[in-house]
C-alpha atoms as a PDB file:
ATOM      1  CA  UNK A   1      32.419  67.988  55.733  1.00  0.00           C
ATOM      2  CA  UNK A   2      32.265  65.794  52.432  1.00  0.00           C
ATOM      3  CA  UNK A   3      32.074  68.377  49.147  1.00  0.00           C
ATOM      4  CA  UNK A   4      29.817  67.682  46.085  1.00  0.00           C
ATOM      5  CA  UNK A   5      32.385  65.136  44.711  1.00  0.00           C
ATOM      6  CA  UNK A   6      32.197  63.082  47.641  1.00  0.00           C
ATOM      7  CA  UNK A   7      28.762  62.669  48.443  1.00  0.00           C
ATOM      8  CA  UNK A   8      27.361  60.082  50.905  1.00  0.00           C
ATOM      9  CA  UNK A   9      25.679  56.908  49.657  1.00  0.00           C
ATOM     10  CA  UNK A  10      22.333  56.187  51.674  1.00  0.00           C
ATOM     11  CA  UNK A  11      22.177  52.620  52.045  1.00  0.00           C
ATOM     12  CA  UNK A  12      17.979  51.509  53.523  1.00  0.00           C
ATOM     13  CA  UNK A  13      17.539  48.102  55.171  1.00  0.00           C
ATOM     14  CA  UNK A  14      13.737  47.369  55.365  1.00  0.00           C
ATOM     15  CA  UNK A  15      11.840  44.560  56.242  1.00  0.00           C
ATOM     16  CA  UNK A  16       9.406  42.805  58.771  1.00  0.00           C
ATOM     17  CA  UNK A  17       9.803  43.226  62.049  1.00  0.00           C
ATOM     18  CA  UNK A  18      12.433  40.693  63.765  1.00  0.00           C
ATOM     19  CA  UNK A  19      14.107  40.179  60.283  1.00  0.00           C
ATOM     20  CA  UNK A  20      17.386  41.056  61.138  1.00  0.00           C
ATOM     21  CA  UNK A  21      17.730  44.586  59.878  1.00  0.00           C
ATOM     22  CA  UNK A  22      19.606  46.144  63.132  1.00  0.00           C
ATOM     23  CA  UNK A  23      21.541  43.094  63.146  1.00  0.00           C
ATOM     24  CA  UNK A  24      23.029  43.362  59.922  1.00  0.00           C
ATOM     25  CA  UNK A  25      23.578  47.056  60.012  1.00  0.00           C
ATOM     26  CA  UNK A  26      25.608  46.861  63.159  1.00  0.00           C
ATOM     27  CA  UNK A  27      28.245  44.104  61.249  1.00  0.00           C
ATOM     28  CA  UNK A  28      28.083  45.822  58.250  1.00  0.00           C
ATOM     29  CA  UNK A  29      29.861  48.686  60.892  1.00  0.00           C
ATOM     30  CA  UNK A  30      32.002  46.259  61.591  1.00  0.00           C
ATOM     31  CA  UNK A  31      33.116  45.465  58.431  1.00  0.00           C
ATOM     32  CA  UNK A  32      33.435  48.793  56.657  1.00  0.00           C
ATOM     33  CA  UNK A  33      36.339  51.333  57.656  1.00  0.00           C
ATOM     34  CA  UNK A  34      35.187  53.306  60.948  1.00  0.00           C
ATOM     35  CA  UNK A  35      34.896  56.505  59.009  1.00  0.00           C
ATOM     36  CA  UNK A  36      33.286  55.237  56.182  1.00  0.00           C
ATOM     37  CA  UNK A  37      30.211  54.050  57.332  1.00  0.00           C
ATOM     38  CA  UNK A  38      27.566  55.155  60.059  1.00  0.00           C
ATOM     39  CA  UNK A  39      24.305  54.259  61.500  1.00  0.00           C
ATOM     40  CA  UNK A  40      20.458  55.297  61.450  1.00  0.00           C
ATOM     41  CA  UNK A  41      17.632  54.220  62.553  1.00  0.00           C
ATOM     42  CA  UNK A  42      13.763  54.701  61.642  1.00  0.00           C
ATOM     43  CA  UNK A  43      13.244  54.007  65.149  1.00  0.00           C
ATOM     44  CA  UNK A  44      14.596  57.029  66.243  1.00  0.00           C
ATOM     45  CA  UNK A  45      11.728  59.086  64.645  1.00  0.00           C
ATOM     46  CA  UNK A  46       8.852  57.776  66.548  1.00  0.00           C
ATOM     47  CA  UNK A  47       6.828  60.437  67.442  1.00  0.00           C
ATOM     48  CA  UNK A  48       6.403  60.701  71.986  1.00  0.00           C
ATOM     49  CA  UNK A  49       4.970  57.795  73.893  1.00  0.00           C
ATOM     50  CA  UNK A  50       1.552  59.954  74.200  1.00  0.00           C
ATOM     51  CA  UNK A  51       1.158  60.571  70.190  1.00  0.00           C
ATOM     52  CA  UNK A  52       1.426  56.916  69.145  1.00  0.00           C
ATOM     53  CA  UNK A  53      -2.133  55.799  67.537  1.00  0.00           C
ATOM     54  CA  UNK A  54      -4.068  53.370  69.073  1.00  0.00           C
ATOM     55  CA  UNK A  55      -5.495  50.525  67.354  1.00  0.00           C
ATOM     56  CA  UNK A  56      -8.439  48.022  68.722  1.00  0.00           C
ATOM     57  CA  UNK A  57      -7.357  49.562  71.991  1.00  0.00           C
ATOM     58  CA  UNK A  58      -3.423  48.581  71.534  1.00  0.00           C
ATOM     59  CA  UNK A  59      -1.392  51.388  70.675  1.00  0.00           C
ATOM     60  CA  UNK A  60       0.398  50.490  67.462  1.00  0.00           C
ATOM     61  CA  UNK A  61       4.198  51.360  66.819  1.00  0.00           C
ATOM     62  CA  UNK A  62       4.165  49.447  63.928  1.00  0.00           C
ATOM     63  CA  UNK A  63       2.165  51.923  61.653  1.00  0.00           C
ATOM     64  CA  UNK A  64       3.323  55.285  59.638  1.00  0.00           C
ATOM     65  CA  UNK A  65       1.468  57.580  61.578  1.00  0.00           C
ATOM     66  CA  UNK A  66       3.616  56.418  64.487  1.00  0.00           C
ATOM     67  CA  UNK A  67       6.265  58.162  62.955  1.00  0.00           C
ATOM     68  CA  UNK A  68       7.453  61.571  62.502  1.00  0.00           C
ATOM     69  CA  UNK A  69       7.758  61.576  58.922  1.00  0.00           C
ATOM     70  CA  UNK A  70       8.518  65.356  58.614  1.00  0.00           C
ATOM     71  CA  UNK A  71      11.399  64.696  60.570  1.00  0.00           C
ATOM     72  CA  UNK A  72      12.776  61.933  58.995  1.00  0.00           C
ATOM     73  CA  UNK A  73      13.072  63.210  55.736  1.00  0.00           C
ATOM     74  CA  UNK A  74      15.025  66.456  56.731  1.00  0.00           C
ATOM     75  CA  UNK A  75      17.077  64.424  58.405  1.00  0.00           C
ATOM     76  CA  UNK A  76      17.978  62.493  55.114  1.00  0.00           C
ATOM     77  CA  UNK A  77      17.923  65.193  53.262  1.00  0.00           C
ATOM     78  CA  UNK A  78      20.479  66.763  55.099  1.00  0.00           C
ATOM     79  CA  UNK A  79      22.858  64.094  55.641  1.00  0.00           C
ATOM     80  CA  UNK A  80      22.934  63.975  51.600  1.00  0.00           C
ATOM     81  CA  UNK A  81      23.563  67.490  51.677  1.00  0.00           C
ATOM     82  CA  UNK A  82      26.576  67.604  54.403  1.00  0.00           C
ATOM     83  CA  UNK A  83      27.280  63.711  54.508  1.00  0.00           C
ATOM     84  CA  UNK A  84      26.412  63.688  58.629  1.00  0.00           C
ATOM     85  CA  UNK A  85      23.513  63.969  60.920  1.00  0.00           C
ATOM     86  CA  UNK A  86      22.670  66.869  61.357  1.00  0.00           C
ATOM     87  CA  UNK A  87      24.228  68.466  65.134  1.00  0.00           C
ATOM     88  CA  UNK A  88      21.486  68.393  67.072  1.00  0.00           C
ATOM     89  CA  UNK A  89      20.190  64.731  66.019  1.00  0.00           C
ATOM     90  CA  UNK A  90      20.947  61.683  69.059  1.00  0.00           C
ATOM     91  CA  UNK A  91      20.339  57.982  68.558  1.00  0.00           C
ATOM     92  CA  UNK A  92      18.435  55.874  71.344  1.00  0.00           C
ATOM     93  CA  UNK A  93      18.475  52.820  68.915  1.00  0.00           C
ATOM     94  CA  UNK A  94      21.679  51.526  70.328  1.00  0.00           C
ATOM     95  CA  UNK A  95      19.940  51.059  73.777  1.00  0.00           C
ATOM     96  CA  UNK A  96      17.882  48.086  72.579  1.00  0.00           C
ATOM     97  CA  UNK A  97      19.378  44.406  72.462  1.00  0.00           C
ATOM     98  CA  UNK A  98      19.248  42.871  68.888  1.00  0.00           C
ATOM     99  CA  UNK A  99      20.477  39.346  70.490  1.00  0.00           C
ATOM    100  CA  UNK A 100      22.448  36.314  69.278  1.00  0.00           C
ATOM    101  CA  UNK A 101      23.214  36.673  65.355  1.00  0.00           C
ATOM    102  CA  UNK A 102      25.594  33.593  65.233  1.00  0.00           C
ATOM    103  CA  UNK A 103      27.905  34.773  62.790  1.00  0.00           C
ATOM    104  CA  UNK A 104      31.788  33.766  63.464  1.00  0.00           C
ATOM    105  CA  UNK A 105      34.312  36.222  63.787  1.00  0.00           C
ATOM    106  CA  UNK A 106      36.102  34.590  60.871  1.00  0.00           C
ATOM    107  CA  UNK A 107      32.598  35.207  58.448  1.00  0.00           C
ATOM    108  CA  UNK A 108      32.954  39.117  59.553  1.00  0.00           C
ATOM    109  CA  UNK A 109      36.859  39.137  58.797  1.00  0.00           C
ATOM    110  CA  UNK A 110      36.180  37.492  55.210  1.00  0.00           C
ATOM    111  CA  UNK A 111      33.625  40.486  54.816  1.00  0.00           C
ATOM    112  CA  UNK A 112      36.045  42.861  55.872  1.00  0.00           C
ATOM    113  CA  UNK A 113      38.391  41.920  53.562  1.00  0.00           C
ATOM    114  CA  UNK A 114      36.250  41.830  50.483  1.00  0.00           C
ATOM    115  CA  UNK A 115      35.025  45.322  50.885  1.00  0.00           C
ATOM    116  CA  UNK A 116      38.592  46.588  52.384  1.00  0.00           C
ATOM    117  CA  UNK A 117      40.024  44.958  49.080  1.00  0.00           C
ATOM    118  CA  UNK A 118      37.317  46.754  46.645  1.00  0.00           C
ATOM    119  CA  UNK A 119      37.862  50.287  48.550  1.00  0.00           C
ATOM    120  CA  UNK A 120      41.234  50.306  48.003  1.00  0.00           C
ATOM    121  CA  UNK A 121      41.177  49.091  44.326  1.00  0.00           C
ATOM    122  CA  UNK A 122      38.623  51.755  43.524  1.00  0.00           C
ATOM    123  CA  UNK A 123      40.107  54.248  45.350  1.00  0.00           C
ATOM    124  CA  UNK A 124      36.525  54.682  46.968  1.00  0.00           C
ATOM    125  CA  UNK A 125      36.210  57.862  49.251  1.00  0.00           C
ATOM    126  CA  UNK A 126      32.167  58.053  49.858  1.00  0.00           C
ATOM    127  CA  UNK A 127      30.916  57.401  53.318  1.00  0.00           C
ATOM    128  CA  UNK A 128      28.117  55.344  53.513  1.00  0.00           C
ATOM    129  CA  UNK A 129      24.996  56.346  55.970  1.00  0.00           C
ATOM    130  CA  UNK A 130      22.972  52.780  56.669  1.00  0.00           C
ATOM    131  CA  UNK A 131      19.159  53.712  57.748  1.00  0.00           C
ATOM    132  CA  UNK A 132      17.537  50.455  58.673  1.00  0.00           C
ATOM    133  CA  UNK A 133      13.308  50.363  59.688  1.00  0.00           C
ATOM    134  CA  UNK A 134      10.691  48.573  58.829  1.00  0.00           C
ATOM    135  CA  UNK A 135       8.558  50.762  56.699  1.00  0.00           C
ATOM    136  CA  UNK A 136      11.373  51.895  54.426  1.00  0.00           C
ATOM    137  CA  UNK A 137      10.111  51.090  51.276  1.00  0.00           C
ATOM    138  CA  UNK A 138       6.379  50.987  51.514  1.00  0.00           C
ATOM    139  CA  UNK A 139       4.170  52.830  49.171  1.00  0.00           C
ATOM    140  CA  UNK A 140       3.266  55.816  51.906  1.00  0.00           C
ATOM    141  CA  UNK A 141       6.913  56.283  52.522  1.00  0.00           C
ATOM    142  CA  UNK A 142       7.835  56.825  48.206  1.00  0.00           C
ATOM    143  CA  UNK A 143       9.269  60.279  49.157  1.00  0.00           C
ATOM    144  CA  UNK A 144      11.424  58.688  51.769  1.00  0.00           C
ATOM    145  CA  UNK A 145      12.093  55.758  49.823  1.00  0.00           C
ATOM    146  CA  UNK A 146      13.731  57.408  46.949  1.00  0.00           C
ATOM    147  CA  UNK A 147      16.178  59.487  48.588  1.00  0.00           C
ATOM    148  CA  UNK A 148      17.907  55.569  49.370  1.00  0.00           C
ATOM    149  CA  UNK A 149      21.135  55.178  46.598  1.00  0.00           C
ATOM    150  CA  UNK A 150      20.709  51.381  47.547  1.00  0.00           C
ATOM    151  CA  UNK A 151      18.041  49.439  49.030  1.00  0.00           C
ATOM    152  CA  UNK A 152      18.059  46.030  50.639  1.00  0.00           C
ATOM    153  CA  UNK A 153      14.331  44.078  51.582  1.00  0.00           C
ATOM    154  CA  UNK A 154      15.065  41.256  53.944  1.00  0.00           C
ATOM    155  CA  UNK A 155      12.331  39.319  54.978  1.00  0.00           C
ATOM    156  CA  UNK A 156      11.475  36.399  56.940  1.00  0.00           C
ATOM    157  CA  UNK A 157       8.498  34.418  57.672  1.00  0.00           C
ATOM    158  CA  UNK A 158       5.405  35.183  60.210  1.00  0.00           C
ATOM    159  CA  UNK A 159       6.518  32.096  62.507  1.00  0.00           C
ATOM    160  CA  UNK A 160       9.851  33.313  62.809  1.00  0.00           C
ATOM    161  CA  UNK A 161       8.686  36.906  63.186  1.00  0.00           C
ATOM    162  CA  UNK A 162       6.491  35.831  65.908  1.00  0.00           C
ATOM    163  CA  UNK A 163       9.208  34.186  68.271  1.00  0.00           C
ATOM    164  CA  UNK A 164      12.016  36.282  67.456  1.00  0.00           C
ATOM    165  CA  UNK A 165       9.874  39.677  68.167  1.00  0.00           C
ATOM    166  CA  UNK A 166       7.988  37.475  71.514  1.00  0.00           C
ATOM    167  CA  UNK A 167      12.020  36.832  72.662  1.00  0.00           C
ATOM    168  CA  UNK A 168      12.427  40.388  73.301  1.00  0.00           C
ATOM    169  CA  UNK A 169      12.446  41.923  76.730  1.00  0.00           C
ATOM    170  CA  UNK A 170      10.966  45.478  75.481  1.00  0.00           C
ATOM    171  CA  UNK A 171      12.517  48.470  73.920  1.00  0.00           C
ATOM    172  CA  UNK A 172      13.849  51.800  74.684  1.00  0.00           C
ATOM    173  CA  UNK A 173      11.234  54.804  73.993  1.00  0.00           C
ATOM    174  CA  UNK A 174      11.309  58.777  73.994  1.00  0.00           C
ATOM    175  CA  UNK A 175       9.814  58.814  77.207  1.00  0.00           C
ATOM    176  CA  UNK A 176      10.493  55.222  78.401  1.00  0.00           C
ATOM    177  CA  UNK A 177      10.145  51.534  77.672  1.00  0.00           C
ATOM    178  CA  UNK A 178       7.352  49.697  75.356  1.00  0.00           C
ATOM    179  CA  UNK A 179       6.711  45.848  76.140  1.00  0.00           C
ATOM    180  CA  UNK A 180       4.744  44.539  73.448  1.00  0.00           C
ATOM    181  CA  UNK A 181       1.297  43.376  75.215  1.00  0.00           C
ATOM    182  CA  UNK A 182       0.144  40.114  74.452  1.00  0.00           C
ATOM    183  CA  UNK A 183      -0.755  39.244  70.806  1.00  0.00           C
ATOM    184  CA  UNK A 184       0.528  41.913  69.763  1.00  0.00           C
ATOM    185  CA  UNK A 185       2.614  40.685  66.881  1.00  0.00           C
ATOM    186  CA  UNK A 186      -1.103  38.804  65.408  1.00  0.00           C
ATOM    187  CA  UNK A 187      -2.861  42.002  66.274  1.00  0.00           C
ATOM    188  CA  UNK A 188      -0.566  44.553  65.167  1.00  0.00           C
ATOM    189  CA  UNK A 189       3.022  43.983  63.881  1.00  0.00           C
ATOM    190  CA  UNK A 190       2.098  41.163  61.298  1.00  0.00           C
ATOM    191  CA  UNK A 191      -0.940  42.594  59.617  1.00  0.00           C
ATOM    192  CA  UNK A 192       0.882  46.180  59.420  1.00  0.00           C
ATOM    193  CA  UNK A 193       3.856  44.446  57.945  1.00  0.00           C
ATOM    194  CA  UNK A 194       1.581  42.657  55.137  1.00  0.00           C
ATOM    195  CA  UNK A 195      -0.870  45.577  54.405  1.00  0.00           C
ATOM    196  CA  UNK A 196       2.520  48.079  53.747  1.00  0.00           C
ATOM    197  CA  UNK A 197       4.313  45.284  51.760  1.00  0.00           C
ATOM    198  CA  UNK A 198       2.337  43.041  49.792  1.00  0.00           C
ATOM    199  CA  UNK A 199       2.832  45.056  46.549  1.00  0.00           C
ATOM    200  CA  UNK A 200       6.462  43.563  46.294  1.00  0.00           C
ATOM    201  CA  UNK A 201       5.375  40.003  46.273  1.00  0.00           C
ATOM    202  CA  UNK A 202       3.022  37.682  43.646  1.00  0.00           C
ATOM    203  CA  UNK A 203      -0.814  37.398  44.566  1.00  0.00           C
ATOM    204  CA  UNK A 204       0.422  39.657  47.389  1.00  0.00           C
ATOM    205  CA  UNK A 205       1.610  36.784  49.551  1.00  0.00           C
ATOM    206  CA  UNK A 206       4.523  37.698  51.921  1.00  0.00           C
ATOM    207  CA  UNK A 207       5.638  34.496  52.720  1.00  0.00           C
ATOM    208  CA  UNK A 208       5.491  33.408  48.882  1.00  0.00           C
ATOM    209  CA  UNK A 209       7.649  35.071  45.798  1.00  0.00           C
ATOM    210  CA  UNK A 210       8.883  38.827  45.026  1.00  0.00           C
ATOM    211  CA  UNK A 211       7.494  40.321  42.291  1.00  0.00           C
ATOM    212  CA  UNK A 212      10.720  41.226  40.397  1.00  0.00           C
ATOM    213  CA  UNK A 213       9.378  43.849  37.775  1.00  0.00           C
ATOM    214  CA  UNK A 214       7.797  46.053  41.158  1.00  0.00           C
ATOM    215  CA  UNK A 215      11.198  45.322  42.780  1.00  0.00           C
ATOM    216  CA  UNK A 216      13.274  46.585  39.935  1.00  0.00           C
ATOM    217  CA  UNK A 217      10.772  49.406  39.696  1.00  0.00           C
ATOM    218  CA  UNK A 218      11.449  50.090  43.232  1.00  0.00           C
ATOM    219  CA  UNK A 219      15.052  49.120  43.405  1.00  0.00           C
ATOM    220  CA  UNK A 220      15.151  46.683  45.818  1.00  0.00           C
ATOM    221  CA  UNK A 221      17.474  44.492  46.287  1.00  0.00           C
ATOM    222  CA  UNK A 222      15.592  41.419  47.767  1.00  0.00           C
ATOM    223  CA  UNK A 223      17.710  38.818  50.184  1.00  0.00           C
ATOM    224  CA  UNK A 224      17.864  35.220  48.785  1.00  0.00           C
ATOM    225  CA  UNK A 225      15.380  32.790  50.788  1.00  0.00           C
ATOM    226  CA  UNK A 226      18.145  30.532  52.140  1.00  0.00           C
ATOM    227  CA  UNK A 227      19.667  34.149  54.167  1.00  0.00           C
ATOM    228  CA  UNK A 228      16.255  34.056  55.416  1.00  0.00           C
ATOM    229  CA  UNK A 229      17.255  31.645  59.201  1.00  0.00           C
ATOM    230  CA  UNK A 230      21.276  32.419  58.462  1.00  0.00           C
ATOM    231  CA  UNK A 231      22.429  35.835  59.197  1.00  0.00           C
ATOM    232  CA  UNK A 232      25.625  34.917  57.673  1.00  0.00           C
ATOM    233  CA  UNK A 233      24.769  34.021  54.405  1.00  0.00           C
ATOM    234  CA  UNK A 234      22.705  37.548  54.815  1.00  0.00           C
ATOM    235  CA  UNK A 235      25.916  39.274  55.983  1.00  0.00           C
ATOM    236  CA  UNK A 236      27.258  37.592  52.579  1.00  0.00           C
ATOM    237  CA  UNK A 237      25.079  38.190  50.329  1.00  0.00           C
ATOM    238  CA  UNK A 238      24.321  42.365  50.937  1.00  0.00           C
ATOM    239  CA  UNK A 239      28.866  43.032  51.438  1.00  0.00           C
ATOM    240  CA  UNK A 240      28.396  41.294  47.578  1.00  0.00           C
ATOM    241  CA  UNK A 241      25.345  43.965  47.104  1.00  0.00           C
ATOM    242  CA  UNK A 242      27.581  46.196  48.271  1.00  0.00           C
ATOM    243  CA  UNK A 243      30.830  45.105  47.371  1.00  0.00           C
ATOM    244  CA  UNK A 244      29.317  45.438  43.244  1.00  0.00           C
ATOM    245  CA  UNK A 245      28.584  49.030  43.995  1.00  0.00           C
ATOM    246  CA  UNK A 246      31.758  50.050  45.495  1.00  0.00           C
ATOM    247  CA  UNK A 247      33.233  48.021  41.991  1.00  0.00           C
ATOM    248  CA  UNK A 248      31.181  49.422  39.258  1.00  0.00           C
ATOM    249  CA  UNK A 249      31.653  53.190  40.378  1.00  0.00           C
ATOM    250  CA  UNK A 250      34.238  55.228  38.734  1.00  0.00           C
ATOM    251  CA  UNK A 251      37.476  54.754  40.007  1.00  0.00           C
ATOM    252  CA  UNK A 252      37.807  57.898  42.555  1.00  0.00           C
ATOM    253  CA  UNK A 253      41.635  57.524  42.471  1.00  0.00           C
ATOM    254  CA  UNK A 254      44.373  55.990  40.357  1.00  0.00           C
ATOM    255  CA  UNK A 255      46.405  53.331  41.150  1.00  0.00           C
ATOM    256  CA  UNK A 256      49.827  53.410  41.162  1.00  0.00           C
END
């Protein structure tokens, strides 16, 4: 068990659906230390198979009250209390195929050894808990939203949403497996995505630019636009997200 001096550092990955966010979390596993860094995942809090809303006849896991909210947020809370799940929480996530991300095993050992390099120099001791979903850091989910130490938006564009998320074969449930009928990314995931978003970007356009005072204001970190079709520049650019806050913390040990 971590004490007070060591607390955890909850790390959210948000963003549309398809955007990479399970992708990245599982290399960013990769890249830190085994015991410093551990995986969650919204999708775990979906409430049973029978509870999920329907919408226009379609029942919609792409909305909040899909979610067991209630749930979620003691589960944060206490992993920022003890600095682990708490004992009687189990992942499915892990169950469901994220496919291809093309980046080279040399690209993850460069990562590696930037962040290896910065723990050791700092003498950094905090585990880090990564939560990735894709209605992090909407408006509805504030409460959930600021218990995140660090916060990283990526995002990608409705035509890449559409064939990434139309790829997939299905994906594990509570109670089973959910194939996404047809049109359901036009019907459901797309408009969800820009009716919980839009406040982060100018004139509200999602495929346009952030709007950095509402971004600062949140504290998102947004991903550049050329990460957007290269998950190694995105693996890049949030270890140097990362990489900064391991550097400008305290030094937790001194060298010799």
């Amino acid at each position: 068990m971590f004490t007070m001096a060591e607390p955890i550092l909850l790390l959210g990955i948000s963003g549309p659906s398809s955007s990479g966010k399970t992708t990245l979390s599982r290399l960013l596993r990769d890249v830190f230390p085994p015991h410093q860094l551990t995986l969650l995942h919204l999708d775990d809090f979906y409430l049973t198979d029978a509870e999920i809303p329907f919408q226009n006849g379609i029942q919609d896991w792409d909305c909040i009250e899909s979610l067991n909210l209630p749930q979620l947020q003691r589960t944060l809370v206490y992993i920022k209390e003890h600095g682990k799940s708490p004992p009687d929480f189990v992942s499915k996530e892990d169950q469901n195929s994220v496919g291809e991300h093309g980046v080279s095993q040399g690209m993850v050992e460069k990562a590696r050894e930037r962040i290896h390099t910065a723990i050791e120099e700092k003498g950094w001791k905090r585990r880090i808990c990564v939560v990735d979903g894709f209605l992090l850091f909407s408006e509805e989910m504030k409460e959930v939203r600021e218990l995140f130490d660090v916060k990283i938006f990526l995002r990608t564009t409705y035509t890449t949403a559409k064939r990434r998320r139309e790829a997939r074969s299905g994906y594990v449930t509570l109670e089973g497996f959910w194939e996404d009928p047809p049109g359901y990314v036009d019907k459901v995931v797309w408009p969800n995505y820009v009716q919980d978003h839009k406040f982060l970007f100018v004139d509200e356009d999602v495929e346009g630019e952030l709007q950095e005072t509402v971004c600062r204001r949140v504290g998102v970190e947004a991903m550049p636009r050329d990460a957007e079709e290269n998950m190694g520049k995105c693996l890049e650019w949030a270890v140097g997200v990362l990489e900064k806050v391991i550097r400008s913390a305290p030094n937790e040990s001194p060298k010799s």
